[in-house]
N, C-alpha and C. Protein backbone atom coordinates (compact mmCIF):
# COMPACT_ATOMS: atom_id res chain seq x y z
N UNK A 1 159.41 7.00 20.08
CA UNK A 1 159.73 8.26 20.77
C UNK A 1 160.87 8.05 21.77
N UNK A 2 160.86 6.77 22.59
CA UNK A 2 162.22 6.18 23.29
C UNK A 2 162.97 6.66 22.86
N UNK A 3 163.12 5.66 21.51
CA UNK A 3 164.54 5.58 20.84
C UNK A 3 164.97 6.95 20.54
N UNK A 4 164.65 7.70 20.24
CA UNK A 4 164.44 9.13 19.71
C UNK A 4 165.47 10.01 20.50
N UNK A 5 164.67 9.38 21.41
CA UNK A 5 165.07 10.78 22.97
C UNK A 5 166.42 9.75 23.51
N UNK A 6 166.72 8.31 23.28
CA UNK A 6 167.78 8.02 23.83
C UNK A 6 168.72 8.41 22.50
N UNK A 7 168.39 8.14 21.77
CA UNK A 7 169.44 8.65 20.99
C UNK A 7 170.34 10.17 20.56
N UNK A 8 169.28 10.90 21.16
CA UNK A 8 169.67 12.42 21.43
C UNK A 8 170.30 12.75 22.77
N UNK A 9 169.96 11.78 23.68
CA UNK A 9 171.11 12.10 24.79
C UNK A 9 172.31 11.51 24.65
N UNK A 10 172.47 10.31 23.92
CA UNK A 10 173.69 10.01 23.32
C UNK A 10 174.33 10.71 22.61
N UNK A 11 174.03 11.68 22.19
CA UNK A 11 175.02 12.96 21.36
C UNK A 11 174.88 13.67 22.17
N UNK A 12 174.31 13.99 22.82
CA UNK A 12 174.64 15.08 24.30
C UNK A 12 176.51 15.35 24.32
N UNK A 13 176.90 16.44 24.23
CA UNK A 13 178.61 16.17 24.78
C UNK A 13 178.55 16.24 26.09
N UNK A 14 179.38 15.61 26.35
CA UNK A 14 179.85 15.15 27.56
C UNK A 14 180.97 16.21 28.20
N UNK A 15 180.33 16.17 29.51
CA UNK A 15 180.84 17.54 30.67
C UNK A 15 181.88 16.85 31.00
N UNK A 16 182.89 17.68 32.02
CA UNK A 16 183.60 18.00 32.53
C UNK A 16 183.44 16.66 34.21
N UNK A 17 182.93 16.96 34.62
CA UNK A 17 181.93 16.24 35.58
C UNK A 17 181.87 14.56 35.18
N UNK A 18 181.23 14.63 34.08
CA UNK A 18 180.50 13.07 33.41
C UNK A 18 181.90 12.31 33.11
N UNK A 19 182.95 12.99 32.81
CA UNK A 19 184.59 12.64 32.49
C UNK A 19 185.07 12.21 33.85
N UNK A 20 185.00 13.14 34.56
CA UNK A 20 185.63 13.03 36.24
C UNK A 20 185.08 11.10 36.99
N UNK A 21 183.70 11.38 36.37
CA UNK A 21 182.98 10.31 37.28
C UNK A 21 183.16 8.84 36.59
N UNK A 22 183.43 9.00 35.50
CA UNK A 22 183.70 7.89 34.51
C UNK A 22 184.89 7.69 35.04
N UNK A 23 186.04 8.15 34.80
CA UNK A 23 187.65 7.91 35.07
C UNK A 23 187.52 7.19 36.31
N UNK A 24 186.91 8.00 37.72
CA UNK A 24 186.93 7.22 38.78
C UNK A 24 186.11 5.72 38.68
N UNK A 25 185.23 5.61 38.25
CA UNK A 25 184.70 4.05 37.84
C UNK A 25 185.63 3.25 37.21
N UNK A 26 186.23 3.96 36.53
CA UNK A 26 187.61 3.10 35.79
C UNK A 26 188.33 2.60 36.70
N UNK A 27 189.03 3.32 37.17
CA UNK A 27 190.29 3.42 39.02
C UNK A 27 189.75 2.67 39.84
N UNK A 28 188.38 2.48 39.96
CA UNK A 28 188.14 1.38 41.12
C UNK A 28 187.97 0.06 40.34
N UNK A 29 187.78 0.62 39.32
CA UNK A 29 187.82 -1.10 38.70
C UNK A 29 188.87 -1.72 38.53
N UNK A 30 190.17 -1.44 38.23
CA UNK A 30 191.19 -1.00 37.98
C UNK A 30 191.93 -1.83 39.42
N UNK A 31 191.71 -0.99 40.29
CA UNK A 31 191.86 -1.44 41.92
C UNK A 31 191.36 -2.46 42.53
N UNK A 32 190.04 -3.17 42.65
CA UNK A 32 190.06 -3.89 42.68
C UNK A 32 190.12 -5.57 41.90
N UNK A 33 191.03 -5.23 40.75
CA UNK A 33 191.58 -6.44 40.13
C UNK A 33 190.00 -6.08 38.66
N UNK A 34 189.51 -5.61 38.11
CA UNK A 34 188.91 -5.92 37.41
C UNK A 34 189.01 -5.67 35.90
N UNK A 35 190.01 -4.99 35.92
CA UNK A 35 191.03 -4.29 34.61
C UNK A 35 192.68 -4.45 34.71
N UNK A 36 193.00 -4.64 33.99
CA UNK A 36 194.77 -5.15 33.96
C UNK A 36 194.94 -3.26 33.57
N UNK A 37 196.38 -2.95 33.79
CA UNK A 37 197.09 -1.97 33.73
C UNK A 37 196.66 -1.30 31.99
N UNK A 38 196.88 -2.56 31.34
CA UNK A 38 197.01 -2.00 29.85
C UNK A 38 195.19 -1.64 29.74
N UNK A 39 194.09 -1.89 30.16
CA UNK A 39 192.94 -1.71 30.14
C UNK A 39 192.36 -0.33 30.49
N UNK A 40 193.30 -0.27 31.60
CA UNK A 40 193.03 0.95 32.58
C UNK A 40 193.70 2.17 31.54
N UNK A 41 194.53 2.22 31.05
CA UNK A 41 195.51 3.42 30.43
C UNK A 41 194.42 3.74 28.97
N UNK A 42 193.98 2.26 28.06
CA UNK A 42 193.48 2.80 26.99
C UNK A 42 191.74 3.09 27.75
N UNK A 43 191.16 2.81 28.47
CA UNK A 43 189.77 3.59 28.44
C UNK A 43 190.02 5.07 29.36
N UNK A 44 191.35 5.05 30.04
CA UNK A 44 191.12 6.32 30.51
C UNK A 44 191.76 7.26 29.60
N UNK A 45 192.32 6.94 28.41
CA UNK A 45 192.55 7.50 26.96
C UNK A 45 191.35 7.42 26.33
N UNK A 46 190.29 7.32 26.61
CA UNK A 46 189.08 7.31 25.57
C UNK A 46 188.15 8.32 26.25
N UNK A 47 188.08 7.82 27.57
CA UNK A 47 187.52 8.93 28.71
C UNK A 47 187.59 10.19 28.49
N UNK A 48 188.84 10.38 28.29
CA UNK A 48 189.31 11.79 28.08
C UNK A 48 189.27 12.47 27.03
N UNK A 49 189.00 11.46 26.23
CA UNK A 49 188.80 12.04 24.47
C UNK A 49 187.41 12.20 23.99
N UNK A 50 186.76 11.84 24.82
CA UNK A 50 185.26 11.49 24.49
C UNK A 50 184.80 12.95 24.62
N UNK A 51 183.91 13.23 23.73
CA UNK A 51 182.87 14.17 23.55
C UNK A 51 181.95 14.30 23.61
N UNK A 52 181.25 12.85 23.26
CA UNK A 52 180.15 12.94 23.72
C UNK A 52 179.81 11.89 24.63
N UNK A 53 178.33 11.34 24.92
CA UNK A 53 177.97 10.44 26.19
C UNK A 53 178.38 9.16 25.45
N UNK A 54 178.24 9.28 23.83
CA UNK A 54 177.92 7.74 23.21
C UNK A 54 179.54 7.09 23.54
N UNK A 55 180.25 8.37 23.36
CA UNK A 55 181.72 7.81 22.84
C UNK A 55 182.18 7.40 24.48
N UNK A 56 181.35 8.01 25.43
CA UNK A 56 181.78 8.04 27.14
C UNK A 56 181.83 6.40 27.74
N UNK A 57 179.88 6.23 27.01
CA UNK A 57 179.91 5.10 27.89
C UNK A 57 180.21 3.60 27.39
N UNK A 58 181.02 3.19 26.50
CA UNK A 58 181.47 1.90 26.13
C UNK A 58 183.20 2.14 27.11
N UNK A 59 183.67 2.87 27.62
CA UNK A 59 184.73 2.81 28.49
C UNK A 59 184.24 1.89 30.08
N UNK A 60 182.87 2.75 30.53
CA UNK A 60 182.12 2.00 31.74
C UNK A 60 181.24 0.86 31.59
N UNK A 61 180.68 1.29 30.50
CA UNK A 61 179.86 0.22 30.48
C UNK A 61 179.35 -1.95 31.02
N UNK A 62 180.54 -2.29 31.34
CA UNK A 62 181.12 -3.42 31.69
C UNK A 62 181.21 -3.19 33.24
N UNK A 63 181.37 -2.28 33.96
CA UNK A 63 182.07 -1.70 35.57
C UNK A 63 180.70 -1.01 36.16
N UNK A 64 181.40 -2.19 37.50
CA UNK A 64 180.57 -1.64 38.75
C UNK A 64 180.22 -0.28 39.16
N UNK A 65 179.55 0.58 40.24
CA UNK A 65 179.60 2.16 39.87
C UNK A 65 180.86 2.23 41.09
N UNK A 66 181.59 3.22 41.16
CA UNK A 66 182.63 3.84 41.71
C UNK A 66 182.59 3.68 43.05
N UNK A 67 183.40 3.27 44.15
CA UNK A 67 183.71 3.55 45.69
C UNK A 67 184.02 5.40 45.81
N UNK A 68 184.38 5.55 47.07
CA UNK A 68 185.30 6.47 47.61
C UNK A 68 186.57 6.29 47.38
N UNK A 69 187.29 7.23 46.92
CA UNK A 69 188.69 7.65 46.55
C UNK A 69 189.57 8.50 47.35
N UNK A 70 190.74 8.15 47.68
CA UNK A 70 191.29 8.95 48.24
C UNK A 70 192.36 10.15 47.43
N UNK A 71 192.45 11.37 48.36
CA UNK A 71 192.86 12.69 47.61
C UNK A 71 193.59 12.67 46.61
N UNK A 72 194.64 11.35 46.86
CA UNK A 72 196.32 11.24 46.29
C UNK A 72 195.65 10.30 44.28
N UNK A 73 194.46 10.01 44.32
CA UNK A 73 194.43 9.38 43.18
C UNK A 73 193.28 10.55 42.04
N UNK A 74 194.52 10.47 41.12
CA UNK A 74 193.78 11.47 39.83
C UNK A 74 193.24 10.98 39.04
N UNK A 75 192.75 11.78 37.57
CA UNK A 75 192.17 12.04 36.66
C UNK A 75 192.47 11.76 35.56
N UNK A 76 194.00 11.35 35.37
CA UNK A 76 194.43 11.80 34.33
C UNK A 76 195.48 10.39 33.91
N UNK A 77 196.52 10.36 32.90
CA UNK A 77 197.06 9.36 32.82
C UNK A 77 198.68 9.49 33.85
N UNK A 78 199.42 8.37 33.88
CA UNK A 78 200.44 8.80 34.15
C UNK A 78 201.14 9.46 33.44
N UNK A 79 202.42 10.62 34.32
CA UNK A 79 203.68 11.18 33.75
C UNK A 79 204.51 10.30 33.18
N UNK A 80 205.03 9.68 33.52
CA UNK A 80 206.09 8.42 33.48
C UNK A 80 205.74 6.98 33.63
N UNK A 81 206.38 6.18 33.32
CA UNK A 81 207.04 4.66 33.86
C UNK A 81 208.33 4.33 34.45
N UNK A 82 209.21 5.27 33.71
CA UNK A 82 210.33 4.72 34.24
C UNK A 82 211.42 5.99 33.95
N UNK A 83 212.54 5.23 34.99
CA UNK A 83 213.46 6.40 35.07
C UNK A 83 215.04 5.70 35.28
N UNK A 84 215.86 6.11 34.72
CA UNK A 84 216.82 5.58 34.84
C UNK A 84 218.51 6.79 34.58
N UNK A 85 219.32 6.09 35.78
CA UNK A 85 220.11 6.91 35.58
C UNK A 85 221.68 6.21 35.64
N UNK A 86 221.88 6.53 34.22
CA UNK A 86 223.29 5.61 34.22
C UNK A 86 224.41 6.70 33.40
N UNK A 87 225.42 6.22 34.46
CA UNK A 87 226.55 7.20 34.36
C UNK A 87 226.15 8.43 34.71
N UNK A 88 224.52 8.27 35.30
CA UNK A 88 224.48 10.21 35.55
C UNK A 88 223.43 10.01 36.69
N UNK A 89 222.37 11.05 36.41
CA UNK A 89 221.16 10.89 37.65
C UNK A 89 219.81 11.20 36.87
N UNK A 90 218.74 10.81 37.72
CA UNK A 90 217.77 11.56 37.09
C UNK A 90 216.78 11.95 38.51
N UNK A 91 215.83 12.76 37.97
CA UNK A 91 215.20 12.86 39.22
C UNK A 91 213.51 13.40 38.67
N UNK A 92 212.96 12.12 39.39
CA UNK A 92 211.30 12.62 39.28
C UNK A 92 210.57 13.12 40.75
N UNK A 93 209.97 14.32 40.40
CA UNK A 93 209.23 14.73 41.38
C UNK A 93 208.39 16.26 40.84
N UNK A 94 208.31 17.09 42.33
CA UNK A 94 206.68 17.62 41.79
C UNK A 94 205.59 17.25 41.98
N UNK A 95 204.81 18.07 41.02
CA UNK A 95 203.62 17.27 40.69
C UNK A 95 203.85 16.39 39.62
N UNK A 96 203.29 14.93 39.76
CA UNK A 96 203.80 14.15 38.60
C UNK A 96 202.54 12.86 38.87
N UNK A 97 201.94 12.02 37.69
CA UNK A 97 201.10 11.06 38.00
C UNK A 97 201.76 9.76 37.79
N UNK A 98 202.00 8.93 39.12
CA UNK A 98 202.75 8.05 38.96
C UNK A 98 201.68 6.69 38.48
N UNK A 99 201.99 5.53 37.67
CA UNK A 99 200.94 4.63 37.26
C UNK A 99 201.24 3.80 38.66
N UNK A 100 200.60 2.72 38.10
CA UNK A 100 200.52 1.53 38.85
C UNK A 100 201.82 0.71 39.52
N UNK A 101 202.57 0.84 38.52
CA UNK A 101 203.83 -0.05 38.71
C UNK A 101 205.26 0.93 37.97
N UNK A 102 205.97 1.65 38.92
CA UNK A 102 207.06 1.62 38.20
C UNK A 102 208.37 1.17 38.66
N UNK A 103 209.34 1.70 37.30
CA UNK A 103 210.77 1.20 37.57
C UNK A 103 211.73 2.13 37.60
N UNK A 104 212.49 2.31 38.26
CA UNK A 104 213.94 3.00 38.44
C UNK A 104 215.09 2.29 38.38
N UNK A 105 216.22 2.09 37.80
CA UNK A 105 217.48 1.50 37.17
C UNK A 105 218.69 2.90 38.03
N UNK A 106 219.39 2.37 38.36
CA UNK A 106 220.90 3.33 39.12
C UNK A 106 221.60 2.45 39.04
N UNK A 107 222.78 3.11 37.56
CA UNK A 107 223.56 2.09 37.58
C UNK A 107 225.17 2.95 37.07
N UNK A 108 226.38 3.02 38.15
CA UNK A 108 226.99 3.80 38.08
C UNK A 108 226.56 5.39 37.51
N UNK A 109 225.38 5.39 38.96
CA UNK A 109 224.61 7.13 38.58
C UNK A 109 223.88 7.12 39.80
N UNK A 110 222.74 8.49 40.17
CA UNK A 110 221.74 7.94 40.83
C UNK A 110 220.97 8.76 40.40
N UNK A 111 219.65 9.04 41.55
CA UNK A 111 218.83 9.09 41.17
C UNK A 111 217.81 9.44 42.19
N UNK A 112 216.96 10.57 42.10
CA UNK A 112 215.90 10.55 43.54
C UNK A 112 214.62 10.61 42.84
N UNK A 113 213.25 9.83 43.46
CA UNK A 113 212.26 10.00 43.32
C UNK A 113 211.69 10.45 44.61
N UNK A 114 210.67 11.55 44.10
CA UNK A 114 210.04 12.04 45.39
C UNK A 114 208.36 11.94 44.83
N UNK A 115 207.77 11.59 45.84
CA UNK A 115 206.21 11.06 45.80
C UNK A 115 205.41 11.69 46.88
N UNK A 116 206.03 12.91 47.72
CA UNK A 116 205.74 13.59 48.23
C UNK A 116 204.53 14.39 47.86
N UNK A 117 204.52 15.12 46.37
CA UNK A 117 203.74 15.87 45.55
C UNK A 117 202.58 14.86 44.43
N UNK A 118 203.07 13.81 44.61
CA UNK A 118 202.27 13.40 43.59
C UNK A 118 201.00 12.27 43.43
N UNK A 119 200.39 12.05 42.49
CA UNK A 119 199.12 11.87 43.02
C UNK A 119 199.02 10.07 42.25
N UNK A 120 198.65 9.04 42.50
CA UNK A 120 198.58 7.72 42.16
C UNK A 120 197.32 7.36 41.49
N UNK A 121 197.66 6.50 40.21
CA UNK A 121 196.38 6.47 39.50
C UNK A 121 195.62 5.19 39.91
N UNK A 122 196.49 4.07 40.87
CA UNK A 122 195.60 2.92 41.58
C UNK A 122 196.15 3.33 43.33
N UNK A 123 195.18 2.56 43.52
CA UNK A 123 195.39 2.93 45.68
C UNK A 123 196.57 1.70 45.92
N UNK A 124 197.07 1.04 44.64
CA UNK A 124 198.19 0.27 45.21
C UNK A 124 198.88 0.48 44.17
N UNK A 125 200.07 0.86 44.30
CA UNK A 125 201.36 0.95 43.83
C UNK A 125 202.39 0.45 44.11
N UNK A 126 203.31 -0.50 42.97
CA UNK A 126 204.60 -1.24 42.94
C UNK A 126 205.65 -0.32 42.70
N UNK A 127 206.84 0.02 43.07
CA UNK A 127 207.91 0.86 43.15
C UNK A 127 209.47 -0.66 43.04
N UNK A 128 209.66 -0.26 41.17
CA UNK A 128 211.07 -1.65 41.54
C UNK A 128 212.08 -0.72 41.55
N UNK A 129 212.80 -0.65 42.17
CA UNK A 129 214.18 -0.08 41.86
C UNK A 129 215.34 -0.94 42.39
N UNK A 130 216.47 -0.57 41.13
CA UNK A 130 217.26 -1.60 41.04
C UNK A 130 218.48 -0.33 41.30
N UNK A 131 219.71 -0.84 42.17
CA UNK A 131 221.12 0.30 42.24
C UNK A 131 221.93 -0.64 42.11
N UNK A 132 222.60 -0.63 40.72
CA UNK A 132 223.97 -1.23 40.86
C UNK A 132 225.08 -0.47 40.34
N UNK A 133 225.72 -0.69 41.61
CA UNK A 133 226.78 0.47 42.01
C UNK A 133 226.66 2.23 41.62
N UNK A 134 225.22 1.98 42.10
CA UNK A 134 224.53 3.25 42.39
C UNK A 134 223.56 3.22 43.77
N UNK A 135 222.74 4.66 43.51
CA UNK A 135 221.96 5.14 44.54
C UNK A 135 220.87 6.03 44.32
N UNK A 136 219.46 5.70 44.77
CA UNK A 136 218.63 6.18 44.93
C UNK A 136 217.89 5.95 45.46
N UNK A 137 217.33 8.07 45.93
CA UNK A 137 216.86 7.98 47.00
C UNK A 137 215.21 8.37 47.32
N UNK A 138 214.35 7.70 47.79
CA UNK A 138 212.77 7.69 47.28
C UNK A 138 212.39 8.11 48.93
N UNK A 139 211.56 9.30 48.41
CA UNK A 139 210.51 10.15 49.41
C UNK A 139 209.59 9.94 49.21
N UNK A 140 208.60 9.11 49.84
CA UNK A 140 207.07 9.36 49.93
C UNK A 140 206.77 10.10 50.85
N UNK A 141 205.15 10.15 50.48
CA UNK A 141 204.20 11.30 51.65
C UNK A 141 203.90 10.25 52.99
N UNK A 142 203.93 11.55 54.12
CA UNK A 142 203.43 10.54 54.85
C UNK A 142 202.16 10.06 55.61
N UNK A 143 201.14 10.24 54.84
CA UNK A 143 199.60 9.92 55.07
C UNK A 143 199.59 8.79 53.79
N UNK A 144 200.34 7.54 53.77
CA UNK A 144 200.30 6.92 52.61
C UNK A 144 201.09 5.77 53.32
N UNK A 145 200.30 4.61 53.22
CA UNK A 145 200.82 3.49 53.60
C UNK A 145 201.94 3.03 53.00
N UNK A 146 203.05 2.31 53.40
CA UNK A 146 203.91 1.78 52.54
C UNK A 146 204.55 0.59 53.15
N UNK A 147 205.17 -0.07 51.98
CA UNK A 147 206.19 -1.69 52.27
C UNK A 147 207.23 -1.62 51.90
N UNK A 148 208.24 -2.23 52.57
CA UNK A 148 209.71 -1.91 51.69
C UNK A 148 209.63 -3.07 51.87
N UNK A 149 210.01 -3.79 50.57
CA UNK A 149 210.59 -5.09 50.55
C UNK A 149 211.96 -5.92 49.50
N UNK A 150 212.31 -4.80 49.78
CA UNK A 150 213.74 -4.79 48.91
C UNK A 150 214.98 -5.82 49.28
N UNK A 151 215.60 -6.17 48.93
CA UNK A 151 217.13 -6.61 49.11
C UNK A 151 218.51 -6.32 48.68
N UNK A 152 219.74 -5.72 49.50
CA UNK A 152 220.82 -5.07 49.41
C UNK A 152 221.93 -6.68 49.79
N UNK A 153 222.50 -6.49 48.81
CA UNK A 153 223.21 -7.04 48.48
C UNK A 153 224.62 -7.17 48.06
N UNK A 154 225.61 -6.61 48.98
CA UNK A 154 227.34 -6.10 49.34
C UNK A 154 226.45 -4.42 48.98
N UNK A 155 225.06 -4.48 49.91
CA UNK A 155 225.22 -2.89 49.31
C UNK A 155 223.40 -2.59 50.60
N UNK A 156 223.02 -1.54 50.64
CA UNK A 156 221.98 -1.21 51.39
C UNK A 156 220.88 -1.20 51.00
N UNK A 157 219.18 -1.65 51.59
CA UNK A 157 218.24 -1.33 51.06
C UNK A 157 217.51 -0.78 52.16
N UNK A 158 217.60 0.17 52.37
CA UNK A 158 216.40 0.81 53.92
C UNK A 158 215.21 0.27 53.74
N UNK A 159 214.65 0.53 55.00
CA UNK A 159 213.54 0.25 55.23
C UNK A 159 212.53 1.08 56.34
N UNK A 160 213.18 2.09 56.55
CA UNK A 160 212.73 3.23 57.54
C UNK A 160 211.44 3.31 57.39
N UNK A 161 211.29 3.67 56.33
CA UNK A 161 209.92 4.42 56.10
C UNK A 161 208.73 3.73 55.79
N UNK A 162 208.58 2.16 55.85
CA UNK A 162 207.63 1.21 56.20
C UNK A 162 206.82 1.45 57.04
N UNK A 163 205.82 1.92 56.77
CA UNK A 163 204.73 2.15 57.67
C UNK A 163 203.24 1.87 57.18
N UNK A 164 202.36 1.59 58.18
CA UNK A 164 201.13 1.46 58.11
C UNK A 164 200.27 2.82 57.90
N UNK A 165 198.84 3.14 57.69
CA UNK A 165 198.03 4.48 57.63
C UNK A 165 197.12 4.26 57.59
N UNK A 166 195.86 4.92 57.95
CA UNK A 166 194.37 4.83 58.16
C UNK A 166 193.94 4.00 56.89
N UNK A 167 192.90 3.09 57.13
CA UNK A 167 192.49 2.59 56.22
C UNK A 167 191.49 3.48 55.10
N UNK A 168 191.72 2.57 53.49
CA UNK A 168 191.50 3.75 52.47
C UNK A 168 192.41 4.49 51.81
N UNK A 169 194.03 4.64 52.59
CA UNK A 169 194.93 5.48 51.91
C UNK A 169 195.73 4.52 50.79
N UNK A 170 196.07 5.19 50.05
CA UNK A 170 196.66 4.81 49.17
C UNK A 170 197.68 3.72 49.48
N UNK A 171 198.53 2.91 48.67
CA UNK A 171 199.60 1.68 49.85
C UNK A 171 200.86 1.48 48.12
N UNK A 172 202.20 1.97 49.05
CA UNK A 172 203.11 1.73 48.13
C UNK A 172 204.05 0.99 48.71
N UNK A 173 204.32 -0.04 47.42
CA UNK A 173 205.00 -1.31 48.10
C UNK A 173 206.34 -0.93 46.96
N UNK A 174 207.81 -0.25 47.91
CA UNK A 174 209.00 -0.64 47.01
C UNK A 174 209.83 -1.64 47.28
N UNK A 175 209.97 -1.90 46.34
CA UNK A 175 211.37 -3.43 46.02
C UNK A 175 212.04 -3.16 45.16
N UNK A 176 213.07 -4.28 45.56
CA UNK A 176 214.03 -4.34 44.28
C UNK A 176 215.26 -4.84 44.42
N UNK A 177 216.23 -4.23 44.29
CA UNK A 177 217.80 -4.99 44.50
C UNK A 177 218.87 -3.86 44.44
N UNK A 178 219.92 -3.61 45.66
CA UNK A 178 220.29 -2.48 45.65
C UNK A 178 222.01 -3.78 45.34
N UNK A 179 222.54 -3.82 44.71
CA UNK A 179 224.04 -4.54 44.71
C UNK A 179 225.18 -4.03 44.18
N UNK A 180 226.03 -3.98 45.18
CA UNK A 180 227.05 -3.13 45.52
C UNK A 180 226.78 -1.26 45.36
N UNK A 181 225.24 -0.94 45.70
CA UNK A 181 224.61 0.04 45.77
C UNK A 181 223.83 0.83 46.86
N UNK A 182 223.33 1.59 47.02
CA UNK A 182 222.11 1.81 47.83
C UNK A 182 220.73 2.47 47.16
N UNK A 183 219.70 1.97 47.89
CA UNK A 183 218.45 2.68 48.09
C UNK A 183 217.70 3.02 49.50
N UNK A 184 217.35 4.01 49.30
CA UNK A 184 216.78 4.77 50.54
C UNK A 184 215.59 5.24 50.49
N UNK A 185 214.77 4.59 51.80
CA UNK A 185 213.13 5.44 51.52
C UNK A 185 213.17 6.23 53.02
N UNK A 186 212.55 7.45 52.34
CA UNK A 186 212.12 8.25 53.78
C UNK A 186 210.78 8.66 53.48
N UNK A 187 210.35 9.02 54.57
CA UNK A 187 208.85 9.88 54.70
C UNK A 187 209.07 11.52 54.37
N UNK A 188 207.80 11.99 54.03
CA UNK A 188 207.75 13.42 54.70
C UNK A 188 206.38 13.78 54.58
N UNK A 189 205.78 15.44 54.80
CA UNK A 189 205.10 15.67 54.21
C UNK A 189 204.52 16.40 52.56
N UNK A 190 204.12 16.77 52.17
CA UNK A 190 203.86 17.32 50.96
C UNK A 190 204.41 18.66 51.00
N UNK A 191 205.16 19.12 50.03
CA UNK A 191 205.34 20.35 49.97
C UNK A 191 206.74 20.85 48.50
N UNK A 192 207.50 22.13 48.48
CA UNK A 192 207.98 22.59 47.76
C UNK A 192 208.89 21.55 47.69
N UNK A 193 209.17 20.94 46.10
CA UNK A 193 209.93 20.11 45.74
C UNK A 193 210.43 20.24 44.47
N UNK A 194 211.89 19.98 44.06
CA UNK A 194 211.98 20.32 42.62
C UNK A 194 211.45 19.24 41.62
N UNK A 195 211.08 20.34 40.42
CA UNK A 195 209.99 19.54 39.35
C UNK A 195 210.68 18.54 38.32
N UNK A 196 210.19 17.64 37.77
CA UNK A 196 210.78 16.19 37.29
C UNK A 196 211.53 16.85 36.20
C-alpha cells in the first residue's frame, strides 16, 4: 500500500511553488561550491521542464535543503554570457538574468552593461571585461557588494564603485584588462533603463 501511494505522488504534477523551491535548492548549492556552473544550468533546465514530482526530484535529490536568498537572485536561466562589441557597441541591460561568470570584449567599439535592473543566478558573480582600444561602461545596483579588480594598461580601469554591503547581498567581482582602452564602473539605484 506504501509503494502504491508513493508512487502516485510521484506522478503528482508538479506546481508552480514545488519548481520555485527546487531551483532555489539548486542556487544555494550552486553557491556554496557544491555544483560547477555547467551542473547548475542543466538541472535548472530540468527543474523547469519537469511536470511532474518524479521528473522534479532527481535535480535535488543529492542537495542540502535551501538557505535564505536575496531579492536580486532568480528562477530562471541566464539571458546571456557574453557580449561583445567590435567595430561597433553593444549594450546589455533591463531586466536581464546575468549567470555566474560573464564576459564582455571592446575592441575598437564599446559597449555598456547595466546591472542596475537585473537579477543574478549565484550571490557571487565574475564580470571579465576586456577594452582594447575601446570602452565600456558597467552600472551596478547599489545594495550589491562589489570588487574591481581590473588592470589598465596605456589605458584606464576605475574603480569607484568598489564597495562593501550588508551581509547576504549578492557580491560582484569585475576584472579584466582595459589596454590602450577604458572601463568604467559606477553605482546607482534600480530603475528605467534601456532594454538589452
Amino acid at each position: 500500500m506504501t509503494d502504491q501511494v508513493g508512487r502516485s505522488d510521484d506522478l503528482l504534477r508538479v506546481s508552480d511553488d514545488e519548481r520555485d523551491r527546487a531551483a532555489e535548492q539548486v542556487r544555494d548549492a550552486f553557491a556554496t561550491g557544491r555544483l560547477t556552473s555547467v551542473e547548475l544550468d542543466h538541472r535548472i533546465g530540468e527543474i523547469f521542464q519537469a511536470t511532474s514530482r518524479a521528473e522534479l526530484e532527481p535535480a535535488i535529490r543529492d542537495l542540502p535543503s535551501p538557505g535564505r536568498r536575496g531579492a536580486h537572485l532568480p528562477d530562471h536561466r541566464p539571458t546571456s554570457r557574453f557580449a561583445t562589441g567590435a567595430f561597433g557597441g553593444f549594450v546589455r541591460a533591463g531586466e536581464w538574468t546575468v549567470p555566474p561568470r560573464f564576459t564582455s570584449w571592446s575592441m575598437f567599439g564599446g559597449g555598456r552593461l547595466d546591472l542596475r535592473n537585473a537579477r543574478f543566478v549565484s550571490r557571487e558573480t565574475t564580470i571579465t571585461a576586456v577594452a582594447l582600444w575601446g570602452a565600456t561602461r558597467i552600472t551596478v545596483p547599489d545594495d550589491v557588494e562589489v570588487h574591481v579588480r581590473g588592470v589598465g594598461l596605456f589605458g584606464l580601469f576605475g574603480k569607484r564603485a568598489a564597495c562593501q554591503a550588508e551581509h547576504g547581498a549578492p557580491v560582484i567581482t569585475i576584472r579584466g584588462l582595459a589596454l590602450f582602452g577604458v572601463i568604467v564602473t559606477r553605482s546607482g539605484p534600480a530603475g528605467n533603463n534601456m532594454q538589452r
